[in-house]
N, C-alpha and C. Protein backbone atom coordinates (compact mmCIF):
# COMPACT_ATOMS: atom_id res chain seq x y z
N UNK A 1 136.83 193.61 56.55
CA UNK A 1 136.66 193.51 57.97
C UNK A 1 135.33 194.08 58.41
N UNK A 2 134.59 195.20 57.81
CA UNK A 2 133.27 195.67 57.98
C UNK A 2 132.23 195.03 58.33
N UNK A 3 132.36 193.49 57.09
CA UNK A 3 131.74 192.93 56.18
C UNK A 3 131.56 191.87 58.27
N UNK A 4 132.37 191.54 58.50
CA UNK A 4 132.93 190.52 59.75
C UNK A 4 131.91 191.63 60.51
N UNK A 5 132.14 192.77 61.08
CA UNK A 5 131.22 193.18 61.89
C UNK A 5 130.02 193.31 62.30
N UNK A 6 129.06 193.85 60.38
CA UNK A 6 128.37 193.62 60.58
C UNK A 6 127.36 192.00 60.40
N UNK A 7 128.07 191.41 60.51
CA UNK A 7 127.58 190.26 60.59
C UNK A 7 127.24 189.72 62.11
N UNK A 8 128.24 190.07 62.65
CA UNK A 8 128.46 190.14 64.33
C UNK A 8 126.81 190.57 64.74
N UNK A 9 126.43 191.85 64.38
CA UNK A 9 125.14 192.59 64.74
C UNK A 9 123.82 191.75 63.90
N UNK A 10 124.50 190.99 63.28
CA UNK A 10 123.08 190.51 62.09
C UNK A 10 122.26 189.69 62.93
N UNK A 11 120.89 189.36 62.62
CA UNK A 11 120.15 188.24 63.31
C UNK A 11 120.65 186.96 62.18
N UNK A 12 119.68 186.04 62.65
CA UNK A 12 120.06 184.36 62.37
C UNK A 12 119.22 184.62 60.80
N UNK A 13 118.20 184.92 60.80
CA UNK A 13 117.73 185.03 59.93
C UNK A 13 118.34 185.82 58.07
N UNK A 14 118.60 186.92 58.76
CA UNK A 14 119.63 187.45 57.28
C UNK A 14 120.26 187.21 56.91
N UNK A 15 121.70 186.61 58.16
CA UNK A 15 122.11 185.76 57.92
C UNK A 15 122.28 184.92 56.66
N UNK A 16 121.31 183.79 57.44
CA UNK A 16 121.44 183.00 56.80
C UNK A 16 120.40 183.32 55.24
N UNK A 17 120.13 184.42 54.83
CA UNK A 17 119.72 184.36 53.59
C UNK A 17 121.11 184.85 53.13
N UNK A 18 121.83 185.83 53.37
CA UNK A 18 122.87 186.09 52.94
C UNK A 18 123.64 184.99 52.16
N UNK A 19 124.13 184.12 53.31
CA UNK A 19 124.31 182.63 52.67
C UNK A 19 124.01 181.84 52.05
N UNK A 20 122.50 181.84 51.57
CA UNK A 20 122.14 181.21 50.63
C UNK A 20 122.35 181.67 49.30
N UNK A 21 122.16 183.19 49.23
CA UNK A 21 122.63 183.71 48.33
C UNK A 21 124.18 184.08 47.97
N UNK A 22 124.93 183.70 48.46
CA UNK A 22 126.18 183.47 48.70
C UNK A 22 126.56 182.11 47.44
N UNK A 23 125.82 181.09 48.34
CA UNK A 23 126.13 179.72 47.98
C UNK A 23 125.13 179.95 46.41
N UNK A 24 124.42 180.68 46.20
CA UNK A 24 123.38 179.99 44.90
C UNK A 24 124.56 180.89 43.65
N UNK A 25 125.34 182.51 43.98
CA UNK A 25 125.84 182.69 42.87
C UNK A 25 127.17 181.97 42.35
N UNK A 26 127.69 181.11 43.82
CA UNK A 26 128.79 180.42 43.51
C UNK A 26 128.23 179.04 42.51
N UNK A 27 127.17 178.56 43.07
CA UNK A 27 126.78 177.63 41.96
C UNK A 27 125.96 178.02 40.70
N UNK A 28 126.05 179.75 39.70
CA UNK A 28 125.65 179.61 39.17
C UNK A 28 126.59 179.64 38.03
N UNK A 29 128.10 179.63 38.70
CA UNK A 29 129.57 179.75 37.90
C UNK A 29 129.46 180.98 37.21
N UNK A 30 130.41 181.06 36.47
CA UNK A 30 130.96 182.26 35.19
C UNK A 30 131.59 182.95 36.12
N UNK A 31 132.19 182.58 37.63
CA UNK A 31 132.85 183.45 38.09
C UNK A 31 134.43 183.56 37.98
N UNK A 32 135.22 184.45 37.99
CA UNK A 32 136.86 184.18 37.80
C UNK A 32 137.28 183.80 39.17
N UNK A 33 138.36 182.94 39.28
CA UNK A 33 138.56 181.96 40.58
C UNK A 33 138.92 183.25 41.69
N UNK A 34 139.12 184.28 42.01
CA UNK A 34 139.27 185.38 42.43
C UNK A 34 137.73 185.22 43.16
N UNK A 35 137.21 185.92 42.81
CA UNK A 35 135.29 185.94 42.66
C UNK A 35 134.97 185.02 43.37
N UNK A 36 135.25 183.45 42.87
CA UNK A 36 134.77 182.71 43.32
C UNK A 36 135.17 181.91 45.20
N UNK A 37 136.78 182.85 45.15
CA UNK A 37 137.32 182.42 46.41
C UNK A 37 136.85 183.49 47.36
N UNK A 38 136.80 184.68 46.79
CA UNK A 38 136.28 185.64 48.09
C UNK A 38 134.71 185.27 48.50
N UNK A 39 134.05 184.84 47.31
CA UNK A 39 132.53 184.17 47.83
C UNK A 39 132.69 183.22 48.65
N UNK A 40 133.63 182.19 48.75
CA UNK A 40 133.44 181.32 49.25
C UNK A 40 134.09 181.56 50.94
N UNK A 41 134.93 182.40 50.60
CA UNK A 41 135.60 183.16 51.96
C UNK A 41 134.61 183.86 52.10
N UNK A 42 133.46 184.66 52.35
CA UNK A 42 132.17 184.97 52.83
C UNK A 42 131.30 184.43 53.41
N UNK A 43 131.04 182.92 52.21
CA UNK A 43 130.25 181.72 52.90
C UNK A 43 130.59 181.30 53.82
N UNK A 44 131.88 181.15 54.46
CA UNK A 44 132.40 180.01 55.18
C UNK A 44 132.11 181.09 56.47
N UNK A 45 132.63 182.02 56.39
CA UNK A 45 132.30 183.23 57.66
C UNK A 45 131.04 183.20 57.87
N UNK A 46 129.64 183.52 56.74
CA UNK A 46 128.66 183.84 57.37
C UNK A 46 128.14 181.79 58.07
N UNK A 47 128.49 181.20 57.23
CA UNK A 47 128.22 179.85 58.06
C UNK A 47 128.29 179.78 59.55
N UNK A 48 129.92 180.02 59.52
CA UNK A 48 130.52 180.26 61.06
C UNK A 48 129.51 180.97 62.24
N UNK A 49 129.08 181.92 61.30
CA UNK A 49 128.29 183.06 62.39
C UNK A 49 127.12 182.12 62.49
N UNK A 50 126.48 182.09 61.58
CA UNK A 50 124.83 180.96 61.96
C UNK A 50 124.75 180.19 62.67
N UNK A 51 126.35 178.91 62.66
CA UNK A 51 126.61 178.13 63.51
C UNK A 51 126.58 178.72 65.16
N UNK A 52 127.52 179.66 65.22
CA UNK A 52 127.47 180.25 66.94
C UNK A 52 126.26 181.18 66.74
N UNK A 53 125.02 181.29 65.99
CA UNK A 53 123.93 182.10 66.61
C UNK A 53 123.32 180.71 67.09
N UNK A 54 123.66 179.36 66.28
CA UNK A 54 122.46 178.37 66.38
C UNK A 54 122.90 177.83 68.10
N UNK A 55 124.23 177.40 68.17
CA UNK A 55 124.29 176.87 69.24
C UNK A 55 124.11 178.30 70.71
N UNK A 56 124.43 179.13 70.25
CA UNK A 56 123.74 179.98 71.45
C UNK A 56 122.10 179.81 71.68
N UNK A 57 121.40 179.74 71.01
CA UNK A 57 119.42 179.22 70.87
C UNK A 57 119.97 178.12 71.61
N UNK A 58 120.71 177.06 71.05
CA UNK A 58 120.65 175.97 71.86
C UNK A 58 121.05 175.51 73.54
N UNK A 59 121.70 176.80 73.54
CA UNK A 59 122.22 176.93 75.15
C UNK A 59 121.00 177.76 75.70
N UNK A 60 120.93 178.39 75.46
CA UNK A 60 119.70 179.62 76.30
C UNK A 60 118.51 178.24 76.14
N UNK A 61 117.95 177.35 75.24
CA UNK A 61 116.73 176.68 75.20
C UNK A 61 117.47 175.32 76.43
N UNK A 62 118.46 175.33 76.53
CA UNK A 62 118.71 174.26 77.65
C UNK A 62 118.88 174.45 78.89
N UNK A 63 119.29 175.68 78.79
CA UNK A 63 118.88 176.42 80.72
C UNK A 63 117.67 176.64 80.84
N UNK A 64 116.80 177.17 80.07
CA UNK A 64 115.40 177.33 80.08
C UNK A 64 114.57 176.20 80.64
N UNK A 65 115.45 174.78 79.94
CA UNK A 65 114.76 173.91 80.32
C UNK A 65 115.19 173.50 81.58
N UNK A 66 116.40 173.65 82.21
CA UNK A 66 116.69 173.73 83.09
C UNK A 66 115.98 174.25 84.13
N UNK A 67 115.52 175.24 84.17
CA UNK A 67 115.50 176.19 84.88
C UNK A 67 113.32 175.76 85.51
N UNK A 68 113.05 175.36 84.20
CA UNK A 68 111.61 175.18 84.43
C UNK A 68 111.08 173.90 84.72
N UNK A 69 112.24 172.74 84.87
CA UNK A 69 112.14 171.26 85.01
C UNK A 69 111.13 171.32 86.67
N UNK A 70 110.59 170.25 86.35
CA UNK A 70 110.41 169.74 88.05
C UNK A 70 111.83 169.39 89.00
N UNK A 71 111.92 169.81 89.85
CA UNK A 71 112.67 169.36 90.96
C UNK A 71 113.11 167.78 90.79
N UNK A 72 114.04 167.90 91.08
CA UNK A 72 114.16 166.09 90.85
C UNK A 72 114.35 165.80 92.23
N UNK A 73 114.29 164.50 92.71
CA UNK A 73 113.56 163.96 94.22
C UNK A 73 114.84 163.09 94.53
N UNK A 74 115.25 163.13 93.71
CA UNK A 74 116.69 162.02 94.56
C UNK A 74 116.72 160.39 93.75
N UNK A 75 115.18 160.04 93.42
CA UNK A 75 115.04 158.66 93.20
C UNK A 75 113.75 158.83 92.24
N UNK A 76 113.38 157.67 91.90
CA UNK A 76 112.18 157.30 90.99
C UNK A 76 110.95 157.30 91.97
N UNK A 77 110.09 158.45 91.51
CA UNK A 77 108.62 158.32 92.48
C UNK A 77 107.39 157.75 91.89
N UNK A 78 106.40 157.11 92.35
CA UNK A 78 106.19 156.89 91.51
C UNK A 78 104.49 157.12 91.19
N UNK A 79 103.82 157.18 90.30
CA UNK A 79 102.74 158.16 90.34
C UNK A 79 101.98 158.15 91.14
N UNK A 80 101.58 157.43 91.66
CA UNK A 80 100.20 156.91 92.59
C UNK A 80 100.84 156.33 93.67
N UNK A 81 101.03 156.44 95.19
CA UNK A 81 101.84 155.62 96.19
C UNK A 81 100.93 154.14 96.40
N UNK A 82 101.64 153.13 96.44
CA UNK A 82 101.35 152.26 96.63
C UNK A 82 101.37 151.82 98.08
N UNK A 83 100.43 151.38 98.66
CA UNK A 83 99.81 150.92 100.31
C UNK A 83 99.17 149.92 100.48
N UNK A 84 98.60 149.68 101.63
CA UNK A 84 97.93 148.63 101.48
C UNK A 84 96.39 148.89 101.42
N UNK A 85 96.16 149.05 100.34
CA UNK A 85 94.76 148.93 99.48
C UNK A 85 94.43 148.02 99.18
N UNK A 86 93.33 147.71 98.74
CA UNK A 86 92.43 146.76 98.91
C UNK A 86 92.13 146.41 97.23
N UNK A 87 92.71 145.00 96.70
CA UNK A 87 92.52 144.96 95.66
C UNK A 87 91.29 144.32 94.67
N UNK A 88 90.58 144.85 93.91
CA UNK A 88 89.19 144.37 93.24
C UNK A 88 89.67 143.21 92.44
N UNK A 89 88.94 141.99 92.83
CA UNK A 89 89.17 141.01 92.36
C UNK A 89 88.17 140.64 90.98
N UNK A 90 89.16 140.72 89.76
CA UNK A 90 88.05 140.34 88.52
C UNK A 90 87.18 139.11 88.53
N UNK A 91 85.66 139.75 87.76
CA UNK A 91 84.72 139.61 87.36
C UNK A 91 84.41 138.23 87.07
């Protein structure tokens, strides 16, 4: 249960090395299926955690964008207003 906490406090980054190294001793075998299930019960947790650090970045980067958008106007504006100008007739 420690192991769950401090993961809680970990950044994205250790994390996810943790996990890689997780996943590289499970694939380097010679482990007894014991070994190999508590690794994999580790992996699947620290996954879990990477997953909700990733989609939290992805919420905070979508209010952000939110937040810094232009105003939206109701309708399509459009760059340059069109009037009655005077059009140059080609050459």
């Amino acid at each position: 249960m420690g192991s769950r906490k401090k993961a809680e406090r970990e950044g994205f980054e250790p994390l996810y090395r943790r996990l890689e190294e997780t996943v590289a001793r499970l694939e380097e075998g010679g482990l007894t299926l014991e070994q190999s299930l508590a690794l994999y019960e580790e992996g699947m947790k620290l996954a879990q955690r990477c997953q909700e650090l990733l989609q939290q970045a992805e919420l905070k980067i979508t209010k952000l964008q939110q937040e810094f958008a232009p105003p939206e106007t109701g309708g399509e504006s459009e760059p340059y207003p069109m009037g009655d100008e005077e059009e140059i007739p080609p050459e």
